[in-house]
Protein backbone atom coordinates (compact mmCIF):
# COMPACT_ATOMS: atom_id res chain seq x y z
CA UNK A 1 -19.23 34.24 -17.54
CA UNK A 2 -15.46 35.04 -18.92
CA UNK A 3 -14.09 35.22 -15.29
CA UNK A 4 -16.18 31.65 -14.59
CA UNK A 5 -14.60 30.19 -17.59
CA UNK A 6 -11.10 31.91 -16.57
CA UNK A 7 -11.04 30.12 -13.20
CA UNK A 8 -12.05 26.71 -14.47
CA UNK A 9 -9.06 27.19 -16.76
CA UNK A 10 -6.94 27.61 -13.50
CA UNK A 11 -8.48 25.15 -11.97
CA UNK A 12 -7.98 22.76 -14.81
CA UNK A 13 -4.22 23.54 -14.57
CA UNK A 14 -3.88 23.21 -11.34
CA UNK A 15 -5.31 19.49 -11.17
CA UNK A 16 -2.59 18.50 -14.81
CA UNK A 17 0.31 20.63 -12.87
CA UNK A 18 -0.13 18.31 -10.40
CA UNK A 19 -0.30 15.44 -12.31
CA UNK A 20 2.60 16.20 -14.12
CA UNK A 21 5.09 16.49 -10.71
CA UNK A 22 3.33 12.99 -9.51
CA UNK A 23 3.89 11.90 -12.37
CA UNK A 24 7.35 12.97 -12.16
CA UNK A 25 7.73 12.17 -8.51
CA UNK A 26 6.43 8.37 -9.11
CA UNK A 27 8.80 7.49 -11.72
CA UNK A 28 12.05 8.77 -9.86
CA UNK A 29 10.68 6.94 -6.58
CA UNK A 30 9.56 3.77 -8.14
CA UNK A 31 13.48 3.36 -9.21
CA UNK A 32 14.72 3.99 -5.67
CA UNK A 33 11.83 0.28 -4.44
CA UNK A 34 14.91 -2.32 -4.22
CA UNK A 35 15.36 -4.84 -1.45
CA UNK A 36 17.96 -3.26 1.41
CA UNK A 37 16.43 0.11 0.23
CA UNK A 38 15.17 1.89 3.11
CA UNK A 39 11.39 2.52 3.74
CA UNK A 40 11.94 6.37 5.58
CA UNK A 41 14.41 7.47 2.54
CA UNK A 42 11.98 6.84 -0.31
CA UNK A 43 9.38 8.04 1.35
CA UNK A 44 11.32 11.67 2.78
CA UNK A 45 12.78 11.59 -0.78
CA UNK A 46 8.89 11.20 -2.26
CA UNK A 47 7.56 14.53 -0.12
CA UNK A 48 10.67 16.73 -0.89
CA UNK A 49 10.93 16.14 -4.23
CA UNK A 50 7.25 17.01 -4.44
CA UNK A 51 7.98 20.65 -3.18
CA UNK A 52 11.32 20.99 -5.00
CA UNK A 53 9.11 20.47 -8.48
CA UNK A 54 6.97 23.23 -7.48
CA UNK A 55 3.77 21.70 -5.84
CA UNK A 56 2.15 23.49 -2.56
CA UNK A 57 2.48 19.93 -1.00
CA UNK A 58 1.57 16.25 -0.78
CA UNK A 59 -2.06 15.72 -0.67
CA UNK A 60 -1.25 13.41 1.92
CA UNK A 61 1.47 11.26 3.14
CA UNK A 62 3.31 8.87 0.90
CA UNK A 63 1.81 5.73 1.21
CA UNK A 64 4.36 2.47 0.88
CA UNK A 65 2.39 -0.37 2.12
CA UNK A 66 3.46 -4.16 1.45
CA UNK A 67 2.54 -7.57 0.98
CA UNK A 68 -0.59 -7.85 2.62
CA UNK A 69 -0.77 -4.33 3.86
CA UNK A 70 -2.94 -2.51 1.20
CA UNK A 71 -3.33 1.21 2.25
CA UNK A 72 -2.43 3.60 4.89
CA UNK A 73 1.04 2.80 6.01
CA UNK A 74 3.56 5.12 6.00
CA UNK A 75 7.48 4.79 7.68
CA UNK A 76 7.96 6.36 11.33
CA UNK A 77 9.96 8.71 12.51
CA UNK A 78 13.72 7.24 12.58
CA UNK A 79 12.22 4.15 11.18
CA UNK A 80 15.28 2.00 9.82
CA UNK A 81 12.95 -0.77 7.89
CA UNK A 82 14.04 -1.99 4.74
CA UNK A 83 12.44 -3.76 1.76
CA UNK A 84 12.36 -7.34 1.66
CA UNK A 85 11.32 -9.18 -1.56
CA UNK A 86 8.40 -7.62 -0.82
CA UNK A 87 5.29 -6.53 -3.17
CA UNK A 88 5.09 -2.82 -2.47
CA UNK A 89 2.43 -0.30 -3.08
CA UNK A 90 3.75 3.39 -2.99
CA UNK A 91 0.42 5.80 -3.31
CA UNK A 92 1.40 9.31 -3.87
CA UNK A 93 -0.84 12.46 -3.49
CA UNK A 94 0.33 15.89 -4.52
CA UNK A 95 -1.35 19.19 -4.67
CA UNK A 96 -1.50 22.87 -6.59
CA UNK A 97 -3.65 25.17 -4.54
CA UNK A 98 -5.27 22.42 -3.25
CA UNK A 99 -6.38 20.54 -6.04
CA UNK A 100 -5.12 16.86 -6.06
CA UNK A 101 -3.44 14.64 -7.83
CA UNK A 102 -3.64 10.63 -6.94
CA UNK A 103 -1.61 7.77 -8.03
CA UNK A 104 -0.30 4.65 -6.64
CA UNK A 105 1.88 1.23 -8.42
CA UNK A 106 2.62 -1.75 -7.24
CA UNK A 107 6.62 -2.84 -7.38
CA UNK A 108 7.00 -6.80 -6.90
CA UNK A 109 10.42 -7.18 -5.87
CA UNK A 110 10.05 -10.61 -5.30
CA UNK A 111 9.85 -11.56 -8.75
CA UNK A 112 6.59 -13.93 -7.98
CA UNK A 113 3.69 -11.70 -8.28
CA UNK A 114 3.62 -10.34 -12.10
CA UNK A 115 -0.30 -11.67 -12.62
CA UNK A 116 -1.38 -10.03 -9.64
CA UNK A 117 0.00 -6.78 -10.72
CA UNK A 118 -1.11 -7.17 -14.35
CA UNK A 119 -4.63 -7.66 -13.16
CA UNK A 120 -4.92 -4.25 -10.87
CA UNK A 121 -3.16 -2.57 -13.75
CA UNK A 122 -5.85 -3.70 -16.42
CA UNK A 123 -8.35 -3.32 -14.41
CA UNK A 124 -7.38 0.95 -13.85
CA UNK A 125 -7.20 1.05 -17.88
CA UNK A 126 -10.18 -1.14 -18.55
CA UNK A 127 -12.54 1.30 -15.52
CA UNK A 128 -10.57 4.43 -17.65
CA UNK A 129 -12.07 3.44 -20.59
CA UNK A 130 -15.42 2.68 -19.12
CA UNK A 131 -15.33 6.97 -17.66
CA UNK A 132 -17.63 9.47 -19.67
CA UNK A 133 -20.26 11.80 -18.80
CA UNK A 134 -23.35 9.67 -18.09
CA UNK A 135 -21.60 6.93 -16.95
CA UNK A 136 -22.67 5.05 -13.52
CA UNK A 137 -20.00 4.58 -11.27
CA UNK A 138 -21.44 0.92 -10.68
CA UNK A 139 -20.89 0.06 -14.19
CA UNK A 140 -16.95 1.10 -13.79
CA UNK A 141 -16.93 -1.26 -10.15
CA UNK A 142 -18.70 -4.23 -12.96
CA UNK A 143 -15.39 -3.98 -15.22
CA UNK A 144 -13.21 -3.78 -12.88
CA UNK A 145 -14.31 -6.87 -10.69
CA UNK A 146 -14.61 -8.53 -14.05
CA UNK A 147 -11.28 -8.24 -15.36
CA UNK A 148 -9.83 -8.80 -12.07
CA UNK A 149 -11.48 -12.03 -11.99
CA UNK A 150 -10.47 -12.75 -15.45
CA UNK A 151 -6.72 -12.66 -14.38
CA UNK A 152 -7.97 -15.28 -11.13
CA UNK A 153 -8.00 -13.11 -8.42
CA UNK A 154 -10.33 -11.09 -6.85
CA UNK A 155 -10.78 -7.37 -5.77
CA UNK A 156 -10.76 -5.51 -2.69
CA UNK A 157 -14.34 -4.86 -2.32
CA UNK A 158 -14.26 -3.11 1.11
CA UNK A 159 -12.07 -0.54 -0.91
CA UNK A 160 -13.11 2.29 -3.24
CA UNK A 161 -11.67 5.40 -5.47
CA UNK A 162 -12.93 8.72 -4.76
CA UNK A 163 -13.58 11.70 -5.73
CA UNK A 164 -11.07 14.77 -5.10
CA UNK A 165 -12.20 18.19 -4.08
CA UNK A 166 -10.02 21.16 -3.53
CA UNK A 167 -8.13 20.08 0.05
CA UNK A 168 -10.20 17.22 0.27
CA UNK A 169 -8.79 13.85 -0.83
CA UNK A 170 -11.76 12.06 -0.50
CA UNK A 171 -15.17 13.33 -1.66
CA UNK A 172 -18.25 11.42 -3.42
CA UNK A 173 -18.51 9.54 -5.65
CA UNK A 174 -16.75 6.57 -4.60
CA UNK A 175 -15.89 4.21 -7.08
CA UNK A 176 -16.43 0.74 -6.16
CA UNK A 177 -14.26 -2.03 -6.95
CA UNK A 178 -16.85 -4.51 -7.48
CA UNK A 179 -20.24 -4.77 -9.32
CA UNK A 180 -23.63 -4.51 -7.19
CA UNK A 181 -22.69 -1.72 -5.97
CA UNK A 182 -24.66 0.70 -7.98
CA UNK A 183 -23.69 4.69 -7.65
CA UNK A 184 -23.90 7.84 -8.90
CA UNK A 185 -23.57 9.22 -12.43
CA UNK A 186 -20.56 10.96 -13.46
CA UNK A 187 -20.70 14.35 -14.86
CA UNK A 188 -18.25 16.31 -17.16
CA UNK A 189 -15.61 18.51 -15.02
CA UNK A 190 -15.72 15.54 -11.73
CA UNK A 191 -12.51 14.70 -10.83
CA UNK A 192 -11.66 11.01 -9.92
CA UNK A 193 -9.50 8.59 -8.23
CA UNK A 194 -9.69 5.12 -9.54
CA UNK A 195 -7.53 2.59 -7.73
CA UNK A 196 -8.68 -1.42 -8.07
CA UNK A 197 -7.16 -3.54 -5.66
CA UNK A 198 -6.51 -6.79 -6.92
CA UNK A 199 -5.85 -9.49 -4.12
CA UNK A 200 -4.74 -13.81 -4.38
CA UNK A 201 -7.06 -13.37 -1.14
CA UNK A 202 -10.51 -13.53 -0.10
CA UNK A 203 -10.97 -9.64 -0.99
CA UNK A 204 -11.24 -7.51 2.21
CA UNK A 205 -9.59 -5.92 3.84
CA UNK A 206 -9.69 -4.57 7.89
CA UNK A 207 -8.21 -2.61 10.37
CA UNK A 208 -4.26 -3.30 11.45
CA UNK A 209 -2.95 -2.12 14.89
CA UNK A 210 -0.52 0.75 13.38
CA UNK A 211 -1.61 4.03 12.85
CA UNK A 212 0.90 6.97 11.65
CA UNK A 213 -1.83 8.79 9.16
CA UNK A 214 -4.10 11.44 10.22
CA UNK A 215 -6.49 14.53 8.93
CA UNK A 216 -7.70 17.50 10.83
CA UNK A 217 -11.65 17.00 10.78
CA UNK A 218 -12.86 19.36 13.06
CA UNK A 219 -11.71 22.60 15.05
CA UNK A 220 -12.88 23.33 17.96
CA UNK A 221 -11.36 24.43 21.78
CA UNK A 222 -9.28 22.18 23.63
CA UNK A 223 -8.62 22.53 27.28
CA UNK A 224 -5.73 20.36 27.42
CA UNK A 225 -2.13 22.67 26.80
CA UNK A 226 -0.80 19.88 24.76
CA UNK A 227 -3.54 19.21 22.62
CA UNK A 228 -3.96 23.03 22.27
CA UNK A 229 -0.07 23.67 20.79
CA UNK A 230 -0.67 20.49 19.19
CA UNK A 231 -4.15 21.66 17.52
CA UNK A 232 -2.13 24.52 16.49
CA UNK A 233 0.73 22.63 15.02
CA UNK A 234 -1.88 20.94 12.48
CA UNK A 235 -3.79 24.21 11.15
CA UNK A 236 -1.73 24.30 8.63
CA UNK A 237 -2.59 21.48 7.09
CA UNK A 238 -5.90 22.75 6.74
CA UNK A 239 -7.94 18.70 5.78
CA UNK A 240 -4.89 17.01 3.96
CA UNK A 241 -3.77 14.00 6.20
CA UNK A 242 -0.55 13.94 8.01
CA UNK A 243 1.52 11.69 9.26
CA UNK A 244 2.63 11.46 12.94
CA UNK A 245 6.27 11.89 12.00
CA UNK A 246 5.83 15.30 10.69
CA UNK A 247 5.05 16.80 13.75
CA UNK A 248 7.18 18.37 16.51
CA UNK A 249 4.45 18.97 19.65
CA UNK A 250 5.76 17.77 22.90
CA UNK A 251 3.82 15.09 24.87
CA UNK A 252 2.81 14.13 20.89
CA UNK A 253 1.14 10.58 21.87
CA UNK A 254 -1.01 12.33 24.48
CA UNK A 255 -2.25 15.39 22.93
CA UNK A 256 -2.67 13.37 19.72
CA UNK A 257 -4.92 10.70 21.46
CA UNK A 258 -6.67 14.04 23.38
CA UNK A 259 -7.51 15.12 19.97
CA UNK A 260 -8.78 11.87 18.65
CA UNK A 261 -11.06 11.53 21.54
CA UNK A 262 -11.93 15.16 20.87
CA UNK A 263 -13.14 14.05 17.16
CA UNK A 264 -10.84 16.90 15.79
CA UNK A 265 -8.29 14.62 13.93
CA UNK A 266 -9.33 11.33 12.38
CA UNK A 267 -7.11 8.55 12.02
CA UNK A 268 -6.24 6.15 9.15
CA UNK A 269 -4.76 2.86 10.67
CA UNK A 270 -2.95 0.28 7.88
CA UNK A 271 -5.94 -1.47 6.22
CA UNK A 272 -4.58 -5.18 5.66
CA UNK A 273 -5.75 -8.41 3.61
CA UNK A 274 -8.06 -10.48 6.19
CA UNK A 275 -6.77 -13.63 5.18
CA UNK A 276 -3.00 -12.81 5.04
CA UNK A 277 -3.44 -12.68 1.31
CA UNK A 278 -1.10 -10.11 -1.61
CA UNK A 279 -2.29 -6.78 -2.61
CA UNK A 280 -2.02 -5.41 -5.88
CA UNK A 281 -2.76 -1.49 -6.48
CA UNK A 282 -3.09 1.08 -9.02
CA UNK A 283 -4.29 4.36 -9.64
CA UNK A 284 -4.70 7.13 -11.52
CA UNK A 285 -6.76 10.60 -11.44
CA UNK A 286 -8.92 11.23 -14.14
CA UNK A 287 -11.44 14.36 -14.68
CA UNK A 288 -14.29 13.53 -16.81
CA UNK A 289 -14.73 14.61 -20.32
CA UNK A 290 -18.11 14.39 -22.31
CA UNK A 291 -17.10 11.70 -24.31
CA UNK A 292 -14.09 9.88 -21.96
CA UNK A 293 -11.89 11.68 -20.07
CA UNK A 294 -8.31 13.01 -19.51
CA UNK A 295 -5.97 11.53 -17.42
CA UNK A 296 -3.65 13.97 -15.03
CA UNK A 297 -1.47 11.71 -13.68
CA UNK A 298 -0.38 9.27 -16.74
């Protein structure tokens, strides 16, 4: 029972070390979001700082997605776009032996969008308060859809929070966005991502055409030579999602698309606003407490 209680401890740790860099790591990179900023330089500067303030990694790729973009997008290799008076999300995921920390804010550097960010914002705080052992996830998707409205706009509803497992970013429970959607009941020691998306559209989002975010999903032998060095090449990564511009494989767009077609990698194309409409986001991690529960990422 002592060496059980010893590695929760570490465990524990591992998920506020975390925390602590993002939270680090967040605040630096949210200064560098200005219009004629470039998109590739926040985000390289995002995933080195995250190793030069002692993480193992990024969780996953950092996320800056604008406007109507809402998740998903990340800058390509020698990409030389530049922020616009744009609203911007940057999601950030960093990891300590595999256990995750998960945050994302919304920057609106066009001056125009304060509401919309004020109501994804309240919304995190007001589904934080709403977290305790016992607690239905479909009660926290109730408060958030409900304060969202309150501010006259309306969530995301196609999007969720998750849950976080060692390596694994996404894990049940998800926690919806919206009410109706009834779900399971949170426990003491379950670690969460909540992340309302608050939209001035009609609240859903779909698939865009650009994909630079994928995850390693399966393992399994490859005839092709490319895909097999490629295959290789993403091991290492073990289930964290990469992004394309990481990698160094020759014939990359063919032994990637092998792969896909393989179902080895899965891939995460830009989710978008359906009707064109702004995105809000933010998110924290939380692990649940008895009575509440402690935020890692604050």
């Amino acid at each position: 029972m002592t060496e059980r209680l010893e590695d929760i401890e570490e465990i524990t740790e591992n998920y506020f070390k975390a925390g602590r860099i993002l939270s680090q790591v967040r605040s630096e990179a949210k200064d560098r979001i200005k219009v004629g900023a470039s998109l590739l330089e926040v985000a390289e500067f995002v995933e080195n700082r995250t190793l030069e303030l002692g993480a193992d990694g990024c969780a996953f790729p950092c996320n800056i997605s604008r406007n109507d973009e809402a998740a998903h997008a990340t800058p390509l290799l020698g990409d030389d776009d530049v922020f616009a008076e744009d609203v911007v999300k940057l999601d950030l995921g960093v990891h300590v032996g595999g256990y995750i920390a998960d945050s994302a804010l919304t920057v609106d550097l066009s001056g125009n969008y304060a509401d919309l960010l004020k109501a994804s914002e309240d919304a995190l705080y007001a589904a934080i308060d709403t977290v305790a052992n016992g607690v239905n996830t479909g009660d926290i998707g109730a408060v958030i859809e409900d304060t969202i409205n309150s501010h006259g706009f309306k969530p995301v509803g196609n999007l969720t929070g998750h849950g976080l497992g060692q390596y694994l970013p996404h894990v049940p429970p998800s926690i919806p966005n919206r009410k109706g959607m009834g779900g399971a009941i949170l426990q003491t020691g379950d670690v969460i991502a909540i992340e309302p998306f608050a939209t001035d559209g009609v609240g859903k989002v779909v698939d865009g055409t650009l994909t630079e975010i994928f995850q390693l999903v399966d393992v399994k032998p490859v005839r092709l030579p490319a895909a097999r060095k490629l295959l290789k090449e993403l091991k290492p990564y073990s289930t964290l999602p990469f992004a394309k511009r990481w990698l160094k494989a020759e014939k990359l767009d063919f032994a990637l698309m092998q792969l896909l077609k393989s179902g080895i990698v899965h891939s995460y194309p830009v989710l978008k606003e359906v009707s064109g409409g702004m995105v809000s986001q933010a998110e924290h991690t939380v692990i649940v407490t008895d009575d509440g529960c402690d935020v890692t990422t604050k």
